[in-house]
N, C-alpha and C. Protein backbone atom coordinates (compact mmCIF):
# COMPACT_ATOMS: atom_id res chain seq x y z
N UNK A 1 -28.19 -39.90 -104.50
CA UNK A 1 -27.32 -40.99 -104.13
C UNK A 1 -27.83 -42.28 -104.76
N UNK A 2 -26.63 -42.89 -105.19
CA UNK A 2 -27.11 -44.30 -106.01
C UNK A 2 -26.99 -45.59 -104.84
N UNK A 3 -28.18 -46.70 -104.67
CA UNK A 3 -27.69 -47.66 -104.03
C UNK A 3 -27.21 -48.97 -104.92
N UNK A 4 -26.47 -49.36 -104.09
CA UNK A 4 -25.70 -50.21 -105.00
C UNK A 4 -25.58 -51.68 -103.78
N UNK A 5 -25.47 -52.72 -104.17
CA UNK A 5 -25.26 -54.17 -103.72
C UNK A 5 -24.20 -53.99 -103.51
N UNK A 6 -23.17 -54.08 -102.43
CA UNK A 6 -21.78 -54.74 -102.25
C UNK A 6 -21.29 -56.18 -102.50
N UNK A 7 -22.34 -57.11 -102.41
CA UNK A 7 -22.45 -57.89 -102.39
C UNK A 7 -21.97 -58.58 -104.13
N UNK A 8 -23.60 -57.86 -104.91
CA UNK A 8 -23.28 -58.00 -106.15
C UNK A 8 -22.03 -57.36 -106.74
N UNK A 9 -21.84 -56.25 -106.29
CA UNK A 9 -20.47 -55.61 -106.86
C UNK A 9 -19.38 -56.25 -106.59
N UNK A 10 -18.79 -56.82 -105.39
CA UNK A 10 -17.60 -58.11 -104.94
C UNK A 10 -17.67 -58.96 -105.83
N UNK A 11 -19.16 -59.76 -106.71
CA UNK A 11 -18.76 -60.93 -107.26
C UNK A 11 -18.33 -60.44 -108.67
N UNK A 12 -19.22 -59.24 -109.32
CA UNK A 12 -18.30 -58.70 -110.61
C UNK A 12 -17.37 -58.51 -110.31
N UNK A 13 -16.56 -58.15 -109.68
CA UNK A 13 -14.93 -57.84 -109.54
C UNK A 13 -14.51 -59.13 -109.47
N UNK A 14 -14.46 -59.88 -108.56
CA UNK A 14 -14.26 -60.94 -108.58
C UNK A 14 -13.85 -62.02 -109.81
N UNK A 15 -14.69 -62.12 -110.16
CA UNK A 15 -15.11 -62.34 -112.13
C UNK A 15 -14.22 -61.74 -112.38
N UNK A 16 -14.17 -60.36 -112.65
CA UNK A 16 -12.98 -59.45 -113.63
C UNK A 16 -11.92 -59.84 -112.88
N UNK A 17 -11.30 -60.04 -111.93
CA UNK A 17 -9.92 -60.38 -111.51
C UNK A 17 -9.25 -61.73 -111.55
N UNK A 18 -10.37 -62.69 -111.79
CA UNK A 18 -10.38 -64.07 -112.13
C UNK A 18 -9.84 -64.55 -113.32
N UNK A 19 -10.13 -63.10 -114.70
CA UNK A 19 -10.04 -63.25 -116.02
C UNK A 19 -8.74 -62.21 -116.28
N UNK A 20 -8.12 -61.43 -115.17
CA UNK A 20 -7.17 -60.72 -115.08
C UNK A 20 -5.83 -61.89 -114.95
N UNK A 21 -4.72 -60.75 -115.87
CA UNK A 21 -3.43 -61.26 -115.36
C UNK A 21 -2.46 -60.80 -113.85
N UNK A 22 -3.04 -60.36 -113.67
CA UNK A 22 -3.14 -58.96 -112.50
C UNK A 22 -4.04 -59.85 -110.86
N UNK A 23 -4.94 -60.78 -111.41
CA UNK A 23 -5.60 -61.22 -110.02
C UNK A 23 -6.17 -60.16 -109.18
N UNK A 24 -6.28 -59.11 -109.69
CA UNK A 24 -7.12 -57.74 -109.00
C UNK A 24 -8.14 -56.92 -109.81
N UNK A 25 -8.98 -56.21 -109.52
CA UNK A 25 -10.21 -56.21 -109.98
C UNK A 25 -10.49 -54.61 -108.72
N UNK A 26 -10.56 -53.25 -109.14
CA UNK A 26 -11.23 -52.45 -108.17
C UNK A 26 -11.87 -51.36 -108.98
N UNK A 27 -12.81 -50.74 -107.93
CA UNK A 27 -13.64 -49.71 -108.48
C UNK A 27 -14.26 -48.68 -107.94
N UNK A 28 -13.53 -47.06 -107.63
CA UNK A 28 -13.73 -46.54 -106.50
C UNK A 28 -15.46 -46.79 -106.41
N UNK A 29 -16.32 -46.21 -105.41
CA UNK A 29 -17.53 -46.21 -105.15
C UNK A 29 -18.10 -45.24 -104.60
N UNK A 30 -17.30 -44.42 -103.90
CA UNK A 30 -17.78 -43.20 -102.99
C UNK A 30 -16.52 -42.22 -103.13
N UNK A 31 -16.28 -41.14 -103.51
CA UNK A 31 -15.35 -40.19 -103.70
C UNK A 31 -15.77 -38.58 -104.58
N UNK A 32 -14.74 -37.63 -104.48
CA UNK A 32 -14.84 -36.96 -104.73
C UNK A 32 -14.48 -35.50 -104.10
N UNK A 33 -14.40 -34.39 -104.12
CA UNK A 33 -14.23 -33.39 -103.16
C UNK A 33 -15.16 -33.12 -102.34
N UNK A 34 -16.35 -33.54 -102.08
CA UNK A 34 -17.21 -32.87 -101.19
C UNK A 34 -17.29 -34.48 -100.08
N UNK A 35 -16.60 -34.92 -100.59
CA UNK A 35 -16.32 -36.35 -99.69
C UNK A 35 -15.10 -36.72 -98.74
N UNK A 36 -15.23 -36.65 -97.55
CA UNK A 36 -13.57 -36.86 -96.77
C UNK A 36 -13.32 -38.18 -96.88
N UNK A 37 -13.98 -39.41 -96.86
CA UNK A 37 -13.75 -40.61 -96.75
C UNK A 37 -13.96 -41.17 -98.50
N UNK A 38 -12.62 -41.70 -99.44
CA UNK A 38 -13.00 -42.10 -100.45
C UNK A 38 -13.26 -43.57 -100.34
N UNK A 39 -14.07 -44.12 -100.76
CA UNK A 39 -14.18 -46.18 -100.98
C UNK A 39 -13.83 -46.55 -102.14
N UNK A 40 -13.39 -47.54 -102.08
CA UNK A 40 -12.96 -48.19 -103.16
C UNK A 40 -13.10 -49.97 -102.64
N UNK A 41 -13.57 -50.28 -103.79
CA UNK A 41 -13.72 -51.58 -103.29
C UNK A 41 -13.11 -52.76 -104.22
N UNK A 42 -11.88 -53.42 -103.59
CA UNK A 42 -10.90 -54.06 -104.77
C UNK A 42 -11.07 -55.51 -104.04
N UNK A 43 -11.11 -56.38 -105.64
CA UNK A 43 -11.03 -57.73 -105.89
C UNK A 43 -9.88 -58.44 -105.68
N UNK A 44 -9.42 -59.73 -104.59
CA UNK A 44 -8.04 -60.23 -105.21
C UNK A 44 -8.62 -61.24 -105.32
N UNK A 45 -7.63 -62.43 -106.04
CA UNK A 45 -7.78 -64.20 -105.88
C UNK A 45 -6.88 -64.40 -105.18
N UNK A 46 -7.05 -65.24 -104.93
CA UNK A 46 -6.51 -65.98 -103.55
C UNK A 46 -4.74 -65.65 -104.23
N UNK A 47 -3.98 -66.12 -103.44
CA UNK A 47 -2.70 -65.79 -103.62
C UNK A 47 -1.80 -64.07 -104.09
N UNK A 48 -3.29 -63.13 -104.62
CA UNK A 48 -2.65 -62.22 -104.80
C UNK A 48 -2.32 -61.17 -103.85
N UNK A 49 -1.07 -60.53 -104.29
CA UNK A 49 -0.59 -59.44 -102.88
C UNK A 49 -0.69 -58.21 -104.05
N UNK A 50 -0.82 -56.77 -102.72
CA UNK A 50 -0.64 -55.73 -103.60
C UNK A 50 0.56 -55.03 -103.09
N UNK A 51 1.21 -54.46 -103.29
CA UNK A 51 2.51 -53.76 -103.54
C UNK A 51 2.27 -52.45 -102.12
N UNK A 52 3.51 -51.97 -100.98
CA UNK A 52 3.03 -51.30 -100.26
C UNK A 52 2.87 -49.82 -101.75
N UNK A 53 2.11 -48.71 -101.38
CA UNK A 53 1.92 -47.97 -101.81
C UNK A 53 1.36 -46.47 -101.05
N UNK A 54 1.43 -45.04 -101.27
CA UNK A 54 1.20 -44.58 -100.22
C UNK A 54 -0.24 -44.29 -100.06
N UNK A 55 -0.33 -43.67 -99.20
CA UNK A 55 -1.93 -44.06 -98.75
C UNK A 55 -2.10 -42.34 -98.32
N UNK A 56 -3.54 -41.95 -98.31
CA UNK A 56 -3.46 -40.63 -98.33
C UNK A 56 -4.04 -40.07 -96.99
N UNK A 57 -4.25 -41.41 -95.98
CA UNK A 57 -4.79 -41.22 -95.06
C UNK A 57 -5.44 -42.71 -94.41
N UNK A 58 -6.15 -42.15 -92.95
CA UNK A 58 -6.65 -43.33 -92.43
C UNK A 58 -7.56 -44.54 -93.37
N UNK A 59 -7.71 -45.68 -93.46
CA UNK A 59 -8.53 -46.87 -93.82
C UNK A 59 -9.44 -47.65 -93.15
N UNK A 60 -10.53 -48.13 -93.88
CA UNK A 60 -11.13 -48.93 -93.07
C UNK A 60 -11.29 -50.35 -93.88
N UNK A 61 -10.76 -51.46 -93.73
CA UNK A 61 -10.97 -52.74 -94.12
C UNK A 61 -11.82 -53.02 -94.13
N UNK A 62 -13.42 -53.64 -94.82
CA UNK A 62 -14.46 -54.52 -94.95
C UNK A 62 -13.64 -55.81 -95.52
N UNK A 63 -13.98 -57.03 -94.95
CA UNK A 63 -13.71 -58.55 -95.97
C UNK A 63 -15.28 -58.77 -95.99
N UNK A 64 -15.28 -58.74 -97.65
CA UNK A 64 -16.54 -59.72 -97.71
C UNK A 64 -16.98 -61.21 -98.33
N UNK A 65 -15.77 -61.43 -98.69
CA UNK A 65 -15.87 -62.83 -98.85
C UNK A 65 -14.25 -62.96 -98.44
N UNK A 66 -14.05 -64.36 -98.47
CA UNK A 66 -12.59 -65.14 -98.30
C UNK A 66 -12.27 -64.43 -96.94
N UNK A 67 -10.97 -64.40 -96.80
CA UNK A 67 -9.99 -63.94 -95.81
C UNK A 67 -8.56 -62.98 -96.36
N UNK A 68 -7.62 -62.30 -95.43
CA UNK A 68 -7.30 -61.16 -96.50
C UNK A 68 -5.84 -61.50 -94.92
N UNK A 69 -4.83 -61.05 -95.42
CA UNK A 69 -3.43 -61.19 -94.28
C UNK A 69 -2.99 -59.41 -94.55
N UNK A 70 -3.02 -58.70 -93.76
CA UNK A 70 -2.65 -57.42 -93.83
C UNK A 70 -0.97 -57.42 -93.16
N UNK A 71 0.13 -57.03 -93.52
CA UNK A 71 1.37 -56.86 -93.02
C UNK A 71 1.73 -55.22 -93.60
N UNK A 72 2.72 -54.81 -92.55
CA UNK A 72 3.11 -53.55 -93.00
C UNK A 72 4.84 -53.57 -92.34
N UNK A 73 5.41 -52.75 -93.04
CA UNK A 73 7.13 -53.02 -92.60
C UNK A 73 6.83 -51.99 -91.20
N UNK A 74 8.11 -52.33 -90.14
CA UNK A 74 7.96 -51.58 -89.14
C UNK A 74 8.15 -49.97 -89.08
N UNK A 75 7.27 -49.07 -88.29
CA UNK A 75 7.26 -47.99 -88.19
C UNK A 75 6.17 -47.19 -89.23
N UNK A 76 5.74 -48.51 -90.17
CA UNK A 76 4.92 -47.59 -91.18
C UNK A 76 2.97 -47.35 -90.75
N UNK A 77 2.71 -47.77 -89.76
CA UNK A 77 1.43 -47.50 -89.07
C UNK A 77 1.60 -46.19 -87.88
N UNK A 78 2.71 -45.51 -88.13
CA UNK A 78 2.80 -44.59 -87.02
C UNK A 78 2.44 -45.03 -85.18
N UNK A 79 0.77 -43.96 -85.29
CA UNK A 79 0.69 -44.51 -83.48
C UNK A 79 0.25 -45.52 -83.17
N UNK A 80 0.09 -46.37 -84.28
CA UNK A 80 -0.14 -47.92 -83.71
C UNK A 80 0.69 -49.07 -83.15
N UNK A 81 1.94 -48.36 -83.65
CA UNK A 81 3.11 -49.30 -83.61
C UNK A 81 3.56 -48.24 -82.06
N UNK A 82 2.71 -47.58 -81.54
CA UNK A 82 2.90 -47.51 -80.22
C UNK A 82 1.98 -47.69 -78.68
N UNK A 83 0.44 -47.36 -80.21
CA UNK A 83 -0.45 -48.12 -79.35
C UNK A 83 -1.32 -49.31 -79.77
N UNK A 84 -0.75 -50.66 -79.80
CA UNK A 84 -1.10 -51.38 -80.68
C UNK A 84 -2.53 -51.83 -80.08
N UNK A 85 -3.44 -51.75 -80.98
CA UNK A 85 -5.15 -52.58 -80.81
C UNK A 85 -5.07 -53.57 -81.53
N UNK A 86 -5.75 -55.07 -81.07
CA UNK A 86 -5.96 -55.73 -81.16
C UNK A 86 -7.81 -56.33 -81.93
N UNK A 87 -8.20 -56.33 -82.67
CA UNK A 87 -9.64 -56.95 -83.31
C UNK A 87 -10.03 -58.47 -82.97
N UNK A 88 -10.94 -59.17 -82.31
CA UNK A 88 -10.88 -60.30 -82.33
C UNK A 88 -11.09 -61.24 -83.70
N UNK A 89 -10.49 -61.96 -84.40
CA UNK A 89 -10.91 -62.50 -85.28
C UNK A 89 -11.85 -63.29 -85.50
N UNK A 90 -12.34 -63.86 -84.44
CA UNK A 90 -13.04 -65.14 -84.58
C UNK A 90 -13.86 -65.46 -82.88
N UNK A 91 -14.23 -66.54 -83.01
CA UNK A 91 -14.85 -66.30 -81.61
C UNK A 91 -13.69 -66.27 -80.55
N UNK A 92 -14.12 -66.38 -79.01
CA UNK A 92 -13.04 -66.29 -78.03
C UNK A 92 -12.94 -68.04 -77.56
């Protein structure tokens, strides 16, 4: 297993999506068949959105720098949109 900086890896992407016409920048990190959970860890600049697209399964969001607005059209989160959870963002 390779260790790797997240840290340092966010600001190269970053960089590459900065110099992109695209404003995005990603690079899987963990995948493969002997892997159930794939990572990928993608760059935006500020203002960029990505397109809905399908997804092959559950996600887990890290933000590691900036802030990020997640929206989805209705019905497309399945049992959440029946059991909705709440994350605190910030303090109480």
């Amino acid at each position: 297993m390779q260790n790797l900086s997240l840290d340092a890896l966010a600001r190269q992407h970053l960089t590459t999506a900065k110099a992109a016409g695209s404003g995005c920048s990603a690079e899987t990190i963990h995948s493969g068949h002997e892997h159930t959970l794939r990572q990928t860890l993608v760059a935006l600049t500020a203002g960029t959105t990505l397109a809905e697209h399908k997804n092959p399964g559950e996600a887990t969001v890290q933000i590691l720098s900036g802030g990020v607005r997640l929206a989805a059209r209705p019905g497309s989160w399945g049992r959440a949109q029946r059991r909705p959870h709440r994350h605190p963002t910030g303090p109480a």
